[in-house]
N, C-alpha and C. Protein backbone atom coordinates (compact mmCIF):
# COMPACT_ATOMS: atom_id res chain seq x y z
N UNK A 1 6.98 22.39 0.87
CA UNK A 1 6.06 21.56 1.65
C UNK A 1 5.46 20.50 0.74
N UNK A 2 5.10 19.45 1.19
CA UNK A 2 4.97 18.27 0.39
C UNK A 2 4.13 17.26 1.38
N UNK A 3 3.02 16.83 0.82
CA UNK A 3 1.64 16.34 1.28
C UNK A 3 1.62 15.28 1.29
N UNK A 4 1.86 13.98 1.86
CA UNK A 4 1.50 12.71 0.96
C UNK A 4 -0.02 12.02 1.91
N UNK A 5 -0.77 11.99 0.95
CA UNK A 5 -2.19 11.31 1.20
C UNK A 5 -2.65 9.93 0.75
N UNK A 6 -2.68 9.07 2.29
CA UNK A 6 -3.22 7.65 1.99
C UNK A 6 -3.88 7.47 2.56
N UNK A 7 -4.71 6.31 1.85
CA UNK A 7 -6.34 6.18 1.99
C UNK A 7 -5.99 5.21 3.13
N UNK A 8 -5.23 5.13 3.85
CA UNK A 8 -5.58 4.34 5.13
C UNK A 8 -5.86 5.08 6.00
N UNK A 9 -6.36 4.18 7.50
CA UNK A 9 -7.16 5.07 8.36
C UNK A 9 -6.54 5.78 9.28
N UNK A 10 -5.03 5.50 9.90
CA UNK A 10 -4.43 6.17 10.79
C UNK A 10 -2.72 5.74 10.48
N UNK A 11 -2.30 6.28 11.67
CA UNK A 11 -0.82 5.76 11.17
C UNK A 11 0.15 4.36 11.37
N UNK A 12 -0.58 3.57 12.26
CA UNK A 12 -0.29 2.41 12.68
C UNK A 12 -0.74 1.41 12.02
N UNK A 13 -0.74 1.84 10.65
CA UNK A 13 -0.96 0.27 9.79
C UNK A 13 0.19 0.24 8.96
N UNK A 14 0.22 -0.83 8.16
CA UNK A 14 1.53 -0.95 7.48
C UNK A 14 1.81 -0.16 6.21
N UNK A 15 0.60 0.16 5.66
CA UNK A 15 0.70 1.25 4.80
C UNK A 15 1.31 2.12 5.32
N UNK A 16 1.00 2.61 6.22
CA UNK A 16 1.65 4.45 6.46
C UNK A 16 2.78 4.04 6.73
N UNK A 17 3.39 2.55 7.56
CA UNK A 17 4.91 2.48 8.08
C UNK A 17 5.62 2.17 6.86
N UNK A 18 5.53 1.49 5.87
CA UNK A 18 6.02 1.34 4.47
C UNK A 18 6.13 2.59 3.85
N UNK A 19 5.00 3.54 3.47
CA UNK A 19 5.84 4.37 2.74
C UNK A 19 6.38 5.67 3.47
N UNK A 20 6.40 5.62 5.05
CA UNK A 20 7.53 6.44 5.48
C UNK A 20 8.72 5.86 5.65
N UNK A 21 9.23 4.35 5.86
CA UNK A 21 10.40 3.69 5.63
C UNK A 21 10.39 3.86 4.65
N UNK A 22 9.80 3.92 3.30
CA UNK A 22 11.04 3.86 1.68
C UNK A 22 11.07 5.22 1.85
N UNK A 23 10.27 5.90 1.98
CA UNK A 23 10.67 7.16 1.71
C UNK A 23 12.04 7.77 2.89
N UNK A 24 12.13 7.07 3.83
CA UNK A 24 14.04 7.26 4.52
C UNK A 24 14.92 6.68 3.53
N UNK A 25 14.06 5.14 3.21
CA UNK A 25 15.46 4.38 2.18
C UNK A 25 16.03 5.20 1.48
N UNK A 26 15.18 5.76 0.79
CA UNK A 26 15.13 6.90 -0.71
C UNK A 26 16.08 7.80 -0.37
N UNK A 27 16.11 8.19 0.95
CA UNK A 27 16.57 9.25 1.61
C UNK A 27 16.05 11.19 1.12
N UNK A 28 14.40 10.75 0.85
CA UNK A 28 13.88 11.91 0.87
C UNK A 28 13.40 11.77 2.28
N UNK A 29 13.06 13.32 2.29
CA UNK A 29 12.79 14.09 3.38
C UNK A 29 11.86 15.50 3.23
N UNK A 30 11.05 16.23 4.55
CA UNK A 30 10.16 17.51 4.42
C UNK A 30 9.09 16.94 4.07
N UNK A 31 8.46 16.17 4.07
CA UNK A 31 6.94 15.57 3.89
C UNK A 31 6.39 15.20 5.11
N UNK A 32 4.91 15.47 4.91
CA UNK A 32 4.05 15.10 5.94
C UNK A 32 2.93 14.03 5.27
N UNK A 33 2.08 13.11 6.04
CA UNK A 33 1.67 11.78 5.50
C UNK A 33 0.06 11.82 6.11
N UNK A 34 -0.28 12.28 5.61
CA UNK A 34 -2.12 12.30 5.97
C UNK A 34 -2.65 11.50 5.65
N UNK A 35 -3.58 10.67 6.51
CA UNK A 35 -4.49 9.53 6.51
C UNK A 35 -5.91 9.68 6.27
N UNK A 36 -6.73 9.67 5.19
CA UNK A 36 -7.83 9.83 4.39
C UNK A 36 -8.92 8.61 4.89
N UNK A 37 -8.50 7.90 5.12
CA UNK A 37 -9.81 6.87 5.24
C UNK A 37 -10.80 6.11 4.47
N UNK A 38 -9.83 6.20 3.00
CA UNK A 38 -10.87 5.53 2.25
C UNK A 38 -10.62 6.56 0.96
N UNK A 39 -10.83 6.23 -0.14
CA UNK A 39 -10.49 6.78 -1.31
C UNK A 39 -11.47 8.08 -1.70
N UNK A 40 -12.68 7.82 -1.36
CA UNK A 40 -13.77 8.55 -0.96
C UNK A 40 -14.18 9.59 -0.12
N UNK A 41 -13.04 9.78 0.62
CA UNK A 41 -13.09 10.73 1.57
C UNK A 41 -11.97 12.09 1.28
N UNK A 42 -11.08 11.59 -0.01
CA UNK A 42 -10.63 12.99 -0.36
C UNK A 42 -10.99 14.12 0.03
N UNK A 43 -12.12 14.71 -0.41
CA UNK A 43 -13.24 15.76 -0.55
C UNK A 43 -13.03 16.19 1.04
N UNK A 44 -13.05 15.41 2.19
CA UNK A 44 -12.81 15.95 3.85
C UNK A 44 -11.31 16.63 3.86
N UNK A 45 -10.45 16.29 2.88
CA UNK A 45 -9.01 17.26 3.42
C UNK A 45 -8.93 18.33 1.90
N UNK A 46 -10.02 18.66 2.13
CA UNK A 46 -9.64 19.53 0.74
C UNK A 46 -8.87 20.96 1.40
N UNK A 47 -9.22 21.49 2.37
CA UNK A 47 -8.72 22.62 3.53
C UNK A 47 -7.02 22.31 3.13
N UNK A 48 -6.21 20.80 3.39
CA UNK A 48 -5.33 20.53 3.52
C UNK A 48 -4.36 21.06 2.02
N UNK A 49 -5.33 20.27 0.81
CA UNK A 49 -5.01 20.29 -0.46
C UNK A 49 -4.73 21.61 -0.28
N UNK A 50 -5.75 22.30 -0.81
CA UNK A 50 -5.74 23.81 -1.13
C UNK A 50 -4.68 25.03 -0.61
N UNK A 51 -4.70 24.73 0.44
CA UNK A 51 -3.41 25.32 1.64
C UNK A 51 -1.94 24.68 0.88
N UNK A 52 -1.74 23.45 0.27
CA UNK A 52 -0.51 23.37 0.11
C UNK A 52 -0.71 23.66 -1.51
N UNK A 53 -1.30 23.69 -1.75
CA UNK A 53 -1.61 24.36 -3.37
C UNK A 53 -1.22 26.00 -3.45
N UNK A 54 -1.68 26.43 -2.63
CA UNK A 54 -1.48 27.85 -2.56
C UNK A 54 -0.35 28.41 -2.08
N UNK A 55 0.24 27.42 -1.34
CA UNK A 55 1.74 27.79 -1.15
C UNK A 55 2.80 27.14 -1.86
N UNK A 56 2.62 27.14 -2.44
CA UNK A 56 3.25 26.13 -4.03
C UNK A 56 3.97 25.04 -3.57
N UNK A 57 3.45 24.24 -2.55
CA UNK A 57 4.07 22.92 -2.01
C UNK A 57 3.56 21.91 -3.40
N UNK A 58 3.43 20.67 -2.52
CA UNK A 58 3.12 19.59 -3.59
C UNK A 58 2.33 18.56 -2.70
N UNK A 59 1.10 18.42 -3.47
CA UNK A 59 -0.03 17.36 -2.86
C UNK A 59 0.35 15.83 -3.70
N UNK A 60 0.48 15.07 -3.23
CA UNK A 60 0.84 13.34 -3.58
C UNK A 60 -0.35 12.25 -2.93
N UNK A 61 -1.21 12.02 -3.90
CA UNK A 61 -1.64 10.88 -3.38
C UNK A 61 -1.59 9.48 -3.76
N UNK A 62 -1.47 8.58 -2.81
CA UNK A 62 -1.38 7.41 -3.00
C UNK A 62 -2.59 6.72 -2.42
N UNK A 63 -3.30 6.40 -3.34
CA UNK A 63 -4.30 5.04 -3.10
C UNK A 63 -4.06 3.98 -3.59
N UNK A 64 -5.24 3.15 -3.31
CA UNK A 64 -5.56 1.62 -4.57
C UNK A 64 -6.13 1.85 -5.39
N UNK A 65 -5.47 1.10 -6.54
CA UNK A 65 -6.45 1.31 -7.46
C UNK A 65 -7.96 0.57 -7.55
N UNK A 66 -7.40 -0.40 -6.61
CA UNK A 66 -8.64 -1.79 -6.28
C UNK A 66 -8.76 -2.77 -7.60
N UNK A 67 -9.79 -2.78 -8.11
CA UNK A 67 -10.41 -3.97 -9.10
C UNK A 67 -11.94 -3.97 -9.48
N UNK A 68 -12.04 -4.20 -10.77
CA UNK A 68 -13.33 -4.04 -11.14
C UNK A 68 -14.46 -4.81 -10.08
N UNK A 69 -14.04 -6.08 -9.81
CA UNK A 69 -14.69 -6.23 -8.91
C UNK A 69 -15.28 -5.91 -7.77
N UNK A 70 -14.12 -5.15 -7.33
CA UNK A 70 -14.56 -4.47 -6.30
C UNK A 70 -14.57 -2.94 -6.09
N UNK A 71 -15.55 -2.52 -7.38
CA UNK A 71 -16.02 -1.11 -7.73
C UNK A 71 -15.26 -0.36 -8.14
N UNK A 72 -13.67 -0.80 -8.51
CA UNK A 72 -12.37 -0.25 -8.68
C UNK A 72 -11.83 -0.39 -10.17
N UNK A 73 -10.56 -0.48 -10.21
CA UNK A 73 -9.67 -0.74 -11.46
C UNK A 73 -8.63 0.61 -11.56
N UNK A 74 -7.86 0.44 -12.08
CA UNK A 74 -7.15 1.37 -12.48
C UNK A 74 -7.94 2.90 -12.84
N UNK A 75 -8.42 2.34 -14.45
CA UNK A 75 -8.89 3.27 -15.18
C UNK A 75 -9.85 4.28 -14.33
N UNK A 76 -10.82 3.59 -13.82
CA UNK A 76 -11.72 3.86 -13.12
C UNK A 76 -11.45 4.81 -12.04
N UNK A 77 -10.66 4.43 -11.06
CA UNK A 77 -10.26 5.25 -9.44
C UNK A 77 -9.29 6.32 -10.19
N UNK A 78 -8.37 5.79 -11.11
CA UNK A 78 -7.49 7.54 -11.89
C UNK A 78 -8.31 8.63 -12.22
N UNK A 79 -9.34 8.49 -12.93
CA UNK A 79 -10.18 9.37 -13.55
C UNK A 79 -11.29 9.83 -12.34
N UNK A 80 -11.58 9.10 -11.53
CA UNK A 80 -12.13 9.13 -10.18
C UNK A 80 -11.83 10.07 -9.05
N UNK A 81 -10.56 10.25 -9.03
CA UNK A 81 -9.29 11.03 -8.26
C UNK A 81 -9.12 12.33 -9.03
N UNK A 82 -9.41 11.93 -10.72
CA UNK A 82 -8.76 13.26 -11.23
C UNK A 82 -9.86 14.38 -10.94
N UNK A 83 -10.92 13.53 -11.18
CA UNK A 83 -11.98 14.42 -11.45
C UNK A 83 -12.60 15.43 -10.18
N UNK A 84 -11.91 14.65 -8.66
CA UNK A 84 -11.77 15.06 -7.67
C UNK A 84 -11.61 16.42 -6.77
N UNK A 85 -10.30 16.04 -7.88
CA UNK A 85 -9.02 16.78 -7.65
C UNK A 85 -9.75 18.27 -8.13
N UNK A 86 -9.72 18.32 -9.54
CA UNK A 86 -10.49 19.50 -10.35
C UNK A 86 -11.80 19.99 -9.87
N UNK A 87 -12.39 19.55 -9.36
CA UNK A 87 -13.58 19.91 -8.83
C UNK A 87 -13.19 20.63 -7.72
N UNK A 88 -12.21 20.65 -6.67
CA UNK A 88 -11.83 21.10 -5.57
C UNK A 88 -10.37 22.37 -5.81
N UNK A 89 -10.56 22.75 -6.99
CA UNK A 89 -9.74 23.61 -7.58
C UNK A 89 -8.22 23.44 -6.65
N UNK A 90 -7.78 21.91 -6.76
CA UNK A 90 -6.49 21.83 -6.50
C UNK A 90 -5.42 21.53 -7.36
N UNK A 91 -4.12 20.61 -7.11
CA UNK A 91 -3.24 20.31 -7.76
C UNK A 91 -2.61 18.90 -7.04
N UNK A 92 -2.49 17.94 -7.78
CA UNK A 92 -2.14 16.86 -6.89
C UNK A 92 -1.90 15.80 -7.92
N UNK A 93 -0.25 15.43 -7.27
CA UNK A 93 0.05 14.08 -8.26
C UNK A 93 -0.51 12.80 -7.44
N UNK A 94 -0.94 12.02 -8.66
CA UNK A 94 -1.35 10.40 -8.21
C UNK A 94 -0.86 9.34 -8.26
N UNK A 95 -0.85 8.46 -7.42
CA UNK A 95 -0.16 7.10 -7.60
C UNK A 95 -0.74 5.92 -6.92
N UNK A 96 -1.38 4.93 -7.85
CA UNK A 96 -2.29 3.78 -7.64
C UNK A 96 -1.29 2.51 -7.54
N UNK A 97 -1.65 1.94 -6.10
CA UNK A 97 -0.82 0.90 -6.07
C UNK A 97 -1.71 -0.35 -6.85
N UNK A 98 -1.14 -0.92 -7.19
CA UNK A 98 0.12 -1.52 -6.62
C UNK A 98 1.49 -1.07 -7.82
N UNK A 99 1.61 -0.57 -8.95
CA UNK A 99 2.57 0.00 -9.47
C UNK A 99 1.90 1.03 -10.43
N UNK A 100 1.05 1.69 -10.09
CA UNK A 100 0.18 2.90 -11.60
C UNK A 100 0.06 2.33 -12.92
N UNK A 101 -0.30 1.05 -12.76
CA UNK A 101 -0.82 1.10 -13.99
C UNK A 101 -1.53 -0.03 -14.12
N UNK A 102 -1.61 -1.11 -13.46
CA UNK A 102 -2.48 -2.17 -12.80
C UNK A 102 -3.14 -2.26 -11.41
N UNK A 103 -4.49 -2.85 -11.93
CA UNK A 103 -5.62 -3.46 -10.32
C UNK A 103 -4.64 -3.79 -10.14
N UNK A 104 -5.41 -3.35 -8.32
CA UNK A 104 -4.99 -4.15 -7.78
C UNK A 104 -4.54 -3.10 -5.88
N UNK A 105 -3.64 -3.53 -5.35
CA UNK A 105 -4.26 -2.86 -3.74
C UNK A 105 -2.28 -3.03 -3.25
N UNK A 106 -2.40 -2.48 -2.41
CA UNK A 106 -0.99 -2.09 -1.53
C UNK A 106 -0.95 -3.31 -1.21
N UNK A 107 -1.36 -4.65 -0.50
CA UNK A 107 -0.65 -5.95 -0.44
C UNK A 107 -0.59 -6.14 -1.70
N UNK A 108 -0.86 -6.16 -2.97
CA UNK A 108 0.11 -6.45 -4.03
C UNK A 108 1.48 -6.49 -4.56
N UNK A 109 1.73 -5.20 -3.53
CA UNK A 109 3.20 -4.60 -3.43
C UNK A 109 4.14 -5.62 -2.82
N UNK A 110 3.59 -5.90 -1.47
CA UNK A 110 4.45 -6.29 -0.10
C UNK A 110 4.51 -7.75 -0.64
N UNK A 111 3.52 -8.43 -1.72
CA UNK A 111 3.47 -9.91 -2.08
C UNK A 111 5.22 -9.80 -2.63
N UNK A 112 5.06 -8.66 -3.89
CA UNK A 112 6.31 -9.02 -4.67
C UNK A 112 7.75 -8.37 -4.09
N UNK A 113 7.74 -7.88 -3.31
CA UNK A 113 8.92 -7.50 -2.32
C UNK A 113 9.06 -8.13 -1.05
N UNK A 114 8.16 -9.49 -0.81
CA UNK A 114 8.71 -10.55 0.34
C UNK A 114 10.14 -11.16 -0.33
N UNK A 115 10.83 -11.20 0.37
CA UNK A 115 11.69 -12.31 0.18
C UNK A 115 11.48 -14.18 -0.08
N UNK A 116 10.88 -13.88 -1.13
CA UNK A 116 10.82 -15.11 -1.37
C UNK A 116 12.06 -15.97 -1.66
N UNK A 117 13.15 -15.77 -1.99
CA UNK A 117 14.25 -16.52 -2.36
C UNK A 117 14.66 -17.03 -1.08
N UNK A 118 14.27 -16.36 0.02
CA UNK A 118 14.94 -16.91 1.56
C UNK A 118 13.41 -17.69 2.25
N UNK A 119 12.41 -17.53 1.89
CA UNK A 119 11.55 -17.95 2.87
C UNK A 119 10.53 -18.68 1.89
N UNK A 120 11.06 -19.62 0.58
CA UNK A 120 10.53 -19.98 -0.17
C UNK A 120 9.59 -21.63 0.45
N UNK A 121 9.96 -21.96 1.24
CA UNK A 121 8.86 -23.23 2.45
C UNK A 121 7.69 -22.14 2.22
N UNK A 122 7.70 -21.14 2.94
CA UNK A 122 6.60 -20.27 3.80
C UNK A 122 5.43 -20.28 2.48
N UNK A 123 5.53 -19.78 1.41
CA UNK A 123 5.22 -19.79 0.08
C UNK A 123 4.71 -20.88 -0.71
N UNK A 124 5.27 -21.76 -0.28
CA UNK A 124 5.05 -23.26 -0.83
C UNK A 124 3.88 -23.70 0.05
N UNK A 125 4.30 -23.67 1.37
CA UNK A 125 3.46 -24.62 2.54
C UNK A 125 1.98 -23.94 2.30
N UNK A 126 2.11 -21.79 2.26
CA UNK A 126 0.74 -21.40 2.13
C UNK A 126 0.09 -21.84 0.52
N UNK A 127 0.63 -21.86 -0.39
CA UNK A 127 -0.28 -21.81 -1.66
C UNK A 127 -0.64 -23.55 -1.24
N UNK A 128 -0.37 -25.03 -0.34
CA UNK A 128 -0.26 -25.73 -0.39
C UNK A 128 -1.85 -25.46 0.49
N UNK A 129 -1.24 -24.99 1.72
CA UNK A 129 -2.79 -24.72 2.58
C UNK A 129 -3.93 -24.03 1.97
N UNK A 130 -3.79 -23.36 1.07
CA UNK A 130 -4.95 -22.60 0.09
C UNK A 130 -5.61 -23.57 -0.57
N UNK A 131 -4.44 -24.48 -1.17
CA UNK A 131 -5.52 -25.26 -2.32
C UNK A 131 -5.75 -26.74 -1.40
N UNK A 132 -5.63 -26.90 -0.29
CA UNK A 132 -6.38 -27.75 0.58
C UNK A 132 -7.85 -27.17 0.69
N UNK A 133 -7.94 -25.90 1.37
CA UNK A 133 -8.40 -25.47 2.04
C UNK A 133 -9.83 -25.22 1.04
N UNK A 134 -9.34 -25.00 -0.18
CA UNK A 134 -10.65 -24.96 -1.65
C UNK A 134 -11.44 -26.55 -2.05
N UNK A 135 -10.49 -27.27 -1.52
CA UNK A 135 -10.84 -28.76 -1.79
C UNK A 135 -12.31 -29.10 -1.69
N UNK A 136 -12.63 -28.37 0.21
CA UNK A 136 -14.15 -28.92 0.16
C UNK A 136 -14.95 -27.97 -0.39
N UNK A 137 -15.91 -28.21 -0.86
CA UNK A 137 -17.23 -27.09 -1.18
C UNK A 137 -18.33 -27.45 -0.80
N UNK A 138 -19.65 -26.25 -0.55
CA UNK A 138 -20.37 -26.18 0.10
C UNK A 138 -21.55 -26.99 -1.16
N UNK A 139 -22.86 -27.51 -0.84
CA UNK A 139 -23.63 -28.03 -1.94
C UNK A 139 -23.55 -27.03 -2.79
N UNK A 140 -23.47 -25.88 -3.07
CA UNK A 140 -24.04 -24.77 -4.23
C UNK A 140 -22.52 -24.92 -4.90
N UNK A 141 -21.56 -25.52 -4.25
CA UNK A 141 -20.24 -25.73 -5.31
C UNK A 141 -19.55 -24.17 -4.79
N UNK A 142 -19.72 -23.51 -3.52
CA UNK A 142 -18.92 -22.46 -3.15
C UNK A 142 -17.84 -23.01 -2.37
N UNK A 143 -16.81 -22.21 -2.40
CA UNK A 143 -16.26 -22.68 -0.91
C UNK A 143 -16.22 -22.88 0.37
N UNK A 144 -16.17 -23.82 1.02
CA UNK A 144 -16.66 -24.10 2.41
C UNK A 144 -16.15 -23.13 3.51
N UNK A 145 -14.38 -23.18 3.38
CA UNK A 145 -13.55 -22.64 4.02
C UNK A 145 -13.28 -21.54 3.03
N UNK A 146 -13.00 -20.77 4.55
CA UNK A 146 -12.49 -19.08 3.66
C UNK A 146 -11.03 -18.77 4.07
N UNK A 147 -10.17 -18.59 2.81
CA UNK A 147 -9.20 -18.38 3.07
C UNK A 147 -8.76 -16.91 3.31
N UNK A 148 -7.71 -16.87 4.46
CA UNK A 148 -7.46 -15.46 4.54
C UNK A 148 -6.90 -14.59 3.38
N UNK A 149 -7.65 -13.25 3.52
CA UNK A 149 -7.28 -12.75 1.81
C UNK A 149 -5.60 -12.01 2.22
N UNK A 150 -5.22 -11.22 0.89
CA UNK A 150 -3.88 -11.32 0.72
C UNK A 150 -3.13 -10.70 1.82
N UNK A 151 -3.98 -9.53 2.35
CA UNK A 151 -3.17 -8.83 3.81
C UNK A 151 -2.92 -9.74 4.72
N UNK A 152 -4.56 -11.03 4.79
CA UNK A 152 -3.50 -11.42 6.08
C UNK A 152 -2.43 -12.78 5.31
N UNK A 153 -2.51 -12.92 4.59
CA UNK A 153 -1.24 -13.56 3.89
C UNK A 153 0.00 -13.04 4.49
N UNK A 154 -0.31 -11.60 4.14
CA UNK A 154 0.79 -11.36 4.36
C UNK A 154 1.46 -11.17 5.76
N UNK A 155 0.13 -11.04 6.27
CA UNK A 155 0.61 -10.71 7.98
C UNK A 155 0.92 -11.89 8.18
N UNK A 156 0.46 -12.87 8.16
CA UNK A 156 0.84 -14.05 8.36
C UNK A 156 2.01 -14.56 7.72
N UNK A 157 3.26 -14.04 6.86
CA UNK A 157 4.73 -13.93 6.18
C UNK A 157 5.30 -13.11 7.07
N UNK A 158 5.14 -12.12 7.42
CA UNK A 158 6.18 -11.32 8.56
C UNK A 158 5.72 -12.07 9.94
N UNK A 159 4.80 -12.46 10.25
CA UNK A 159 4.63 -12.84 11.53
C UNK A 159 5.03 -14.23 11.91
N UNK A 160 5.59 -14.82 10.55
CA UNK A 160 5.87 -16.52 11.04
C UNK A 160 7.44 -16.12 11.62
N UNK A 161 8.28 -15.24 10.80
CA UNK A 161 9.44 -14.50 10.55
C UNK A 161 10.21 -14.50 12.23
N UNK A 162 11.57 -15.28 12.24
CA UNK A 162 12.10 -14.70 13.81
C UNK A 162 12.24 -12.98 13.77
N UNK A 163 11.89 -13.15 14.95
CA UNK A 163 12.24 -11.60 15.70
C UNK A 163 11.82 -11.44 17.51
N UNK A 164 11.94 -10.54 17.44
CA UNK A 164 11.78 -10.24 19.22
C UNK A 164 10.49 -9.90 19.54
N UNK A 165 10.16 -10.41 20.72
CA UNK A 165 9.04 -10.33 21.50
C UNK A 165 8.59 -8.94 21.48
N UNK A 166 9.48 -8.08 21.57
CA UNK A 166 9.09 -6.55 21.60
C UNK A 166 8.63 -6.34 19.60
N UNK A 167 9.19 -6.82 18.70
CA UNK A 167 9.03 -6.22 17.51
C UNK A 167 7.47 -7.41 17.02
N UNK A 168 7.62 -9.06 17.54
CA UNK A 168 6.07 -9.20 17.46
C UNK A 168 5.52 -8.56 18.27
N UNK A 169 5.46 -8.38 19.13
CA UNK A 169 3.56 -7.22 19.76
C UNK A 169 3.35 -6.37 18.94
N UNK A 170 4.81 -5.69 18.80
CA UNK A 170 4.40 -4.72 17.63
C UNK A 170 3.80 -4.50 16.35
N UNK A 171 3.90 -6.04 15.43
CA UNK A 171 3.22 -6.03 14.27
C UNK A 171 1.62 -5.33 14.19
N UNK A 172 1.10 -5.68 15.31
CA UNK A 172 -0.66 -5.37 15.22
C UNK A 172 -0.72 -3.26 15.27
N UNK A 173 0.81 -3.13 15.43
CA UNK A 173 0.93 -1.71 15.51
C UNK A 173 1.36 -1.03 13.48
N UNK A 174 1.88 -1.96 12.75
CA UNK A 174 1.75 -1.58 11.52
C UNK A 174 2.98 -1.93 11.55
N UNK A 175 3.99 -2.22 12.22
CA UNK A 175 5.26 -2.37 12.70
C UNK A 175 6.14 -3.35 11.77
N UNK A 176 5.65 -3.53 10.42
CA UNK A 176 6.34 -5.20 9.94
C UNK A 176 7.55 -4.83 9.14
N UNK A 177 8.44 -4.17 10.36
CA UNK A 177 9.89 -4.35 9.59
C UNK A 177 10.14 -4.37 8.41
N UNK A 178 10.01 -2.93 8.06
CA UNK A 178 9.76 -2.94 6.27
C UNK A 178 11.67 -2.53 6.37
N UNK A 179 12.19 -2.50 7.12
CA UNK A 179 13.59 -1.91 7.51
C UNK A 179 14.57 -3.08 7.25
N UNK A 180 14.17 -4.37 7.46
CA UNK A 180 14.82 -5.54 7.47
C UNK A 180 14.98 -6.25 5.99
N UNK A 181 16.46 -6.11 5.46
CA UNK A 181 16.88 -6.21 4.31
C UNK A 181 16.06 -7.98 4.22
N UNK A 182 16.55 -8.53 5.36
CA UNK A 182 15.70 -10.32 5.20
C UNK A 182 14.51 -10.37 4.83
N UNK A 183 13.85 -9.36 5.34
CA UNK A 183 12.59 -9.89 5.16
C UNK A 183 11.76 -9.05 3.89
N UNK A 184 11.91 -7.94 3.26
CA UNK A 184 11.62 -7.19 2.57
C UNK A 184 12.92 -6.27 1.32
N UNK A 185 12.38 -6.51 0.08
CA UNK A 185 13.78 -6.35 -0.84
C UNK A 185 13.42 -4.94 -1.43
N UNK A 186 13.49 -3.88 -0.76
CA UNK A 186 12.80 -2.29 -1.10
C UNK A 186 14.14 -2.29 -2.19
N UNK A 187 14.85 -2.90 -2.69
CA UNK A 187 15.42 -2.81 -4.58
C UNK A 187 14.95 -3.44 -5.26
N UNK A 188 13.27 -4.10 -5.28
CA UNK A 188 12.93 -5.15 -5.76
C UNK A 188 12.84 -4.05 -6.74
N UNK A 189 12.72 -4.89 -8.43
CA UNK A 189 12.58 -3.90 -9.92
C UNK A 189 11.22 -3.69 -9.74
N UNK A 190 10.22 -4.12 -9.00
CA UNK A 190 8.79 -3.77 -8.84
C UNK A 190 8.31 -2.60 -8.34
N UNK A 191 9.20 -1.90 -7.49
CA UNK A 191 8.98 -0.99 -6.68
C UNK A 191 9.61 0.20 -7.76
N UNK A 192 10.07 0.31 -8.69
CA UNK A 192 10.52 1.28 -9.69
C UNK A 192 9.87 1.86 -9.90
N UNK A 193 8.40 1.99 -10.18
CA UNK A 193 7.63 3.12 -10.76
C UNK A 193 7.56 3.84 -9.21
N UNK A 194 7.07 3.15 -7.97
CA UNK A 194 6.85 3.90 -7.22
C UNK A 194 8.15 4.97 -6.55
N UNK A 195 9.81 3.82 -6.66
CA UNK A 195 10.74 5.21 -6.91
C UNK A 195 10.84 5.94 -7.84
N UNK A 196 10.47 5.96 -8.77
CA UNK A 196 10.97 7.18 -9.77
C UNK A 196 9.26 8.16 -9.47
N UNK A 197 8.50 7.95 -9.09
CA UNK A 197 7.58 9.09 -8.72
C UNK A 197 7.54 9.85 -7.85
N UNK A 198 7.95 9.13 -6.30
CA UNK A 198 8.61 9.58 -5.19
C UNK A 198 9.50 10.72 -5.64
N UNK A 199 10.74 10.19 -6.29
CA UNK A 199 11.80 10.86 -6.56
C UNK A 199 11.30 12.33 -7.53
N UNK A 200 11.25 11.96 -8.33
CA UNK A 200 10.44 12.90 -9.31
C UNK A 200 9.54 13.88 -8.66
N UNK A 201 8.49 13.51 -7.63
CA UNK A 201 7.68 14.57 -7.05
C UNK A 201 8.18 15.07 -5.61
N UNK A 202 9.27 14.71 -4.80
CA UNK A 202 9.61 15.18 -3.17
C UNK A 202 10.95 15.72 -3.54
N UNK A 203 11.65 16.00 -4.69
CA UNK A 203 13.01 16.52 -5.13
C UNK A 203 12.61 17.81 -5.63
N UNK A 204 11.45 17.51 -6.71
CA UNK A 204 10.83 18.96 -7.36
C UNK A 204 10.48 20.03 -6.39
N UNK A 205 10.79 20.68 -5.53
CA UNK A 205 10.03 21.69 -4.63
C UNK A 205 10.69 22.73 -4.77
């Protein structure tokens, strides 16, 4: 039995649909994918932990690591998690996106596994609309306009993307065709740490 825990809130975001598509790519299998709600809320599935601890399954979590700025960083949320973990007399491997070992958040990931070599306009036109969009500033010298931050970047890269009327409605469902070799390169060399941990922890059982 094999646990995987992400700090998103349910299953219809793109987090949870991403790493149950790589994890088919991978062609592992026998895992279940629990939604935490926040990095902070570990401590509510400890019932879950403990139960697969005791039956010598395997607990996997995947969060962000975030950024100092925003109360986060690597160093910080690892030791954060570990200390968690031990306090709740469990066992559980970790893995901070965006690759374990740098800030930073799950659209970090999806930035460097767009297909940029095919949809390199889309890329150009947005970093073009960003640094328009910084041009004006407010008297205090802030920015006037707020640009959308990197998720909806990114929603806004799968959603410019052809496809069918049935698969756009679906995006607002978590739905962004992480399946579609065009639009997403799950052999990107970026995604390596997160296969060889996958692999390494859902093979071991």
């Amino acid at each position: 039995m094999t646990r995987i825990y992400l700090e998103t809130k349910h299953n219809k975001t793109p987090e949870y649909i991403f790493v149950d598509s790589y994890l088919n790519y991978l062609g592992l299998k026998d895992y279940e994918i629990i939604c935490v709600n926040g990095w902070a809320n570990l401590a509510n599935v400890v019932n879950k932990l403990l139960e697969t601890t005791i039956a010598g399954g395997r607990n996997i979590i995947i969060f962000d690591a975030d950024t100092i700025k925003t109360g986060g960083g690597y160093a910080a949320r690892i030791s954060a998690l570990k200390n968690t973990v031990k306090k709740m007399n469990c066992e559980a491997e970790i893995f901070l996106w965006p690759n374990n070992q740098a800030d930073g958040v799950f659209e970090n990931v999806l930035e460097h596994i767009a297909r940029k070599d095919l949809y390199k306009e889309f890329f150009d036109c947005f970093g073009d609309y960003e640094s328009c969009m910084k041009g004006r500033k407010n008297n205090d010298g802030s920015d006037f306009y707020t640009t959308p931050n990197l998720k909806g970047k990114m929603f806004t890269y799968v959603s410019s993307l052809p496809m069918s009327n049935t698969q756009r409605n679906n995006l607002g469902k978590g739905q962004w065709l992480f399946d579609n070799p065009d639009y997403w390169d799950l052999n990107a060399p970026y995604l390596q740490p997160l296969r060889k941990f996958l692999i390494e922890n859902l093979q071991q059982q």
